[in-house]
Protein backbone atom coordinates (compact mmCIF):
# COMPACT_ATOMS: atom_id res chain seq x y z
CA UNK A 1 -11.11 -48.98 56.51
CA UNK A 2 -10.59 -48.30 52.76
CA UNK A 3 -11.73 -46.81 49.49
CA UNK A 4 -12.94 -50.12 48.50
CA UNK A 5 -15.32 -50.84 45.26
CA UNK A 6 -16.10 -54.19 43.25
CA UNK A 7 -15.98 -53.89 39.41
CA UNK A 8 -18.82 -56.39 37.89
CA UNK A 9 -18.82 -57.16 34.32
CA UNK A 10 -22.28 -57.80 32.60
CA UNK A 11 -22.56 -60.19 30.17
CA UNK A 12 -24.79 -62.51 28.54
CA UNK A 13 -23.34 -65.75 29.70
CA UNK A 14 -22.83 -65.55 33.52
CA UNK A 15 -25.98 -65.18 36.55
CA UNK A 16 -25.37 -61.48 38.28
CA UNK A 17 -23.78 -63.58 40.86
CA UNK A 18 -21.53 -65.46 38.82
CA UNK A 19 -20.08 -62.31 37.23
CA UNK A 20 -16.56 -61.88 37.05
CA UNK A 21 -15.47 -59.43 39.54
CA UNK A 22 -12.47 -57.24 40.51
CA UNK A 23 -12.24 -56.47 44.21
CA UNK A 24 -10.46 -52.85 44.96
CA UNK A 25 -9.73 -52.34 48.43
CA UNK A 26 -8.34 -48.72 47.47
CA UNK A 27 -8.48 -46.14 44.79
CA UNK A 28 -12.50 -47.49 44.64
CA UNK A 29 -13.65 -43.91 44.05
CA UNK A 30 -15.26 -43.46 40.61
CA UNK A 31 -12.45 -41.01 39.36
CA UNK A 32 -10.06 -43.58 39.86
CA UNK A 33 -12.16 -46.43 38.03
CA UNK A 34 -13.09 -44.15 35.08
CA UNK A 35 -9.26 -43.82 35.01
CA UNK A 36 -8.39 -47.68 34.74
CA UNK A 37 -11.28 -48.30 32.14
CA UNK A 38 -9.57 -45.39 29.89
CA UNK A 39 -6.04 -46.79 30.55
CA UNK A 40 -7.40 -49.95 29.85
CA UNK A 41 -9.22 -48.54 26.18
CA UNK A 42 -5.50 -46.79 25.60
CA UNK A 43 -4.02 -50.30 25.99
CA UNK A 44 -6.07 -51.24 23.37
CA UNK A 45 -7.80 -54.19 25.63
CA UNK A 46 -11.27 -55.44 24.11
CA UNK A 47 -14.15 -55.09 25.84
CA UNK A 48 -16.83 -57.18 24.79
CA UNK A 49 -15.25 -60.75 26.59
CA UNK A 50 -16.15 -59.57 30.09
CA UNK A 51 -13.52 -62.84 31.38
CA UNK A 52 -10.55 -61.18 28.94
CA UNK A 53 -11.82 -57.51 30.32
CA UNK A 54 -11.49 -59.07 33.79
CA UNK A 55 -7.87 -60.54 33.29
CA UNK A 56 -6.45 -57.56 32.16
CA UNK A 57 -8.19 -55.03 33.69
CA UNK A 58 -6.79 -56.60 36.89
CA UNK A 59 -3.57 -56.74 35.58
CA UNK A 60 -3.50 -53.10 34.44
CA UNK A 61 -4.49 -52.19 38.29
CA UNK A 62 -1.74 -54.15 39.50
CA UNK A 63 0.76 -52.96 37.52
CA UNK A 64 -0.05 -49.05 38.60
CA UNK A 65 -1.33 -50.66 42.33
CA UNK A 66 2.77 -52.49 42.91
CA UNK A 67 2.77 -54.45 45.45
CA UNK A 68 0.23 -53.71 47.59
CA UNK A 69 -2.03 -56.74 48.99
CA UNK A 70 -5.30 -54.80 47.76
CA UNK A 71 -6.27 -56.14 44.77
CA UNK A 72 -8.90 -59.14 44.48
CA UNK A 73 -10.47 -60.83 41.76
CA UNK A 74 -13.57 -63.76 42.62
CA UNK A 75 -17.41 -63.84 41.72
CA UNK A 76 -19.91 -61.09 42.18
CA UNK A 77 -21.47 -63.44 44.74
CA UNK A 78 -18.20 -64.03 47.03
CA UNK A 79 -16.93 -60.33 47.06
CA UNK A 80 -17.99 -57.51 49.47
CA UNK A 81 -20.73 -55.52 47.59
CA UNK A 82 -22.30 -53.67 49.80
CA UNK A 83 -18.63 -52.21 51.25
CA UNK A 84 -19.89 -48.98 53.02
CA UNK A 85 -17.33 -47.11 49.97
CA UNK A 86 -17.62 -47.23 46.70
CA UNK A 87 -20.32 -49.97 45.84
CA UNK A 88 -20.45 -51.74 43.09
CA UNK A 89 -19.58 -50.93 39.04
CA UNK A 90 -21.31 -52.67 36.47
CA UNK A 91 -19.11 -52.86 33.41
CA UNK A 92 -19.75 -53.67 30.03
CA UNK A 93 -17.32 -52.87 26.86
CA UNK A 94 -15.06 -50.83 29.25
CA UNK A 95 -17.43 -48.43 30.12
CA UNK A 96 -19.92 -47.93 33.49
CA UNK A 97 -23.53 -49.44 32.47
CA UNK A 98 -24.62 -49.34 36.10
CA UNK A 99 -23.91 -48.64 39.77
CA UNK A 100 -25.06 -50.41 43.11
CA UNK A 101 -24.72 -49.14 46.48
CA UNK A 102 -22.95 -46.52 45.53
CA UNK A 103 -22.70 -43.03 47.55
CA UNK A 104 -24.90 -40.50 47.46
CA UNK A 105 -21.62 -38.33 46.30
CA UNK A 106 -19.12 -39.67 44.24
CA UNK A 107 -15.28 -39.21 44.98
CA UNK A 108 -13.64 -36.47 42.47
CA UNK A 109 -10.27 -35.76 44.18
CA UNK A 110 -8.30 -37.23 41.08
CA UNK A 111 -7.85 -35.45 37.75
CA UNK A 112 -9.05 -38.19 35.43
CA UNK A 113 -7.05 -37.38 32.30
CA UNK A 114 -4.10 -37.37 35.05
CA UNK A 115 -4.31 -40.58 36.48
CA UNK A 116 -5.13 -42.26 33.41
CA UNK A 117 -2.10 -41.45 31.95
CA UNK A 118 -0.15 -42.56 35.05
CA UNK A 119 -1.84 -45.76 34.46
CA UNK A 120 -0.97 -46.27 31.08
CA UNK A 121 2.98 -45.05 32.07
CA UNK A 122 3.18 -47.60 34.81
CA UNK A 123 1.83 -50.25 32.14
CA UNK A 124 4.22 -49.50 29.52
CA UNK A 125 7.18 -49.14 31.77
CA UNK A 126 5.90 -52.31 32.97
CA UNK A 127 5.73 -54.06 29.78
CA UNK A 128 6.89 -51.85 27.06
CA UNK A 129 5.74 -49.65 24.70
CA UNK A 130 3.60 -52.63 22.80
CA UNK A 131 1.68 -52.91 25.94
């Protein structure tokens, strides 16, 4: 049981099952993962070098996530796609290009604007205000 999602980057360079992936095992719910991509924009992390994205788009999760175990990163190919949740988010320049088994409702239960400034607080407590 979970909220779970995969977050697939598209890019020129890697096969759709070579694409780097993040693996969310809660907060999978489309509210939530328009909330870390406009943390992530906030942060001022680049988009366009979908293995950067990756790195620090997980990162930005974990930092608001702590130190729960539910947090992945792998290959399109190796993760749980199909999850029964949230499906699958195809990325590209921080934004959602695409969706795969995804519900036939999304999940709305967070205030975006919310939640994407608790991301961005956690990150800059986290690091500082340079983040």
């Amino acid at each position: 049981m979970g909220n779970r999602a995969v977050i697939s980057f598209k890019d020129q360079y890697s096969s759709k099952e070579m694409s780097p992936s993040i693996y969310l095992h809660w907060n999978g719910g489309r509210d939530s993962v328009e909330s870390f991509l406009r943390a992530a924009k906030q942060l001022g992390i680049r988009g366009g070098d979908s293995a950067y994205c990756m790195s620090r788009l997980t990162q930005i999760i974990g930092n608001w996530i702590g130190g729960h175990l539910s947090l992945g990163v792998g290959c399109y190919g190796n993760l749980d796609t199909d999850n029964g949740n949230n499906g699958v988010y195809w990325i590209k320049d921080l934004e959602i290009v695409e969706r795969e088994f995804a519900p036939s409702r999304e999940q709305c239960s967070h205030n975006i604007e919310e939640l994407t400034e608790e991301v961005v607080q956690a990150n800059k407590a986290h690091f500082g205000e340079s983040s």
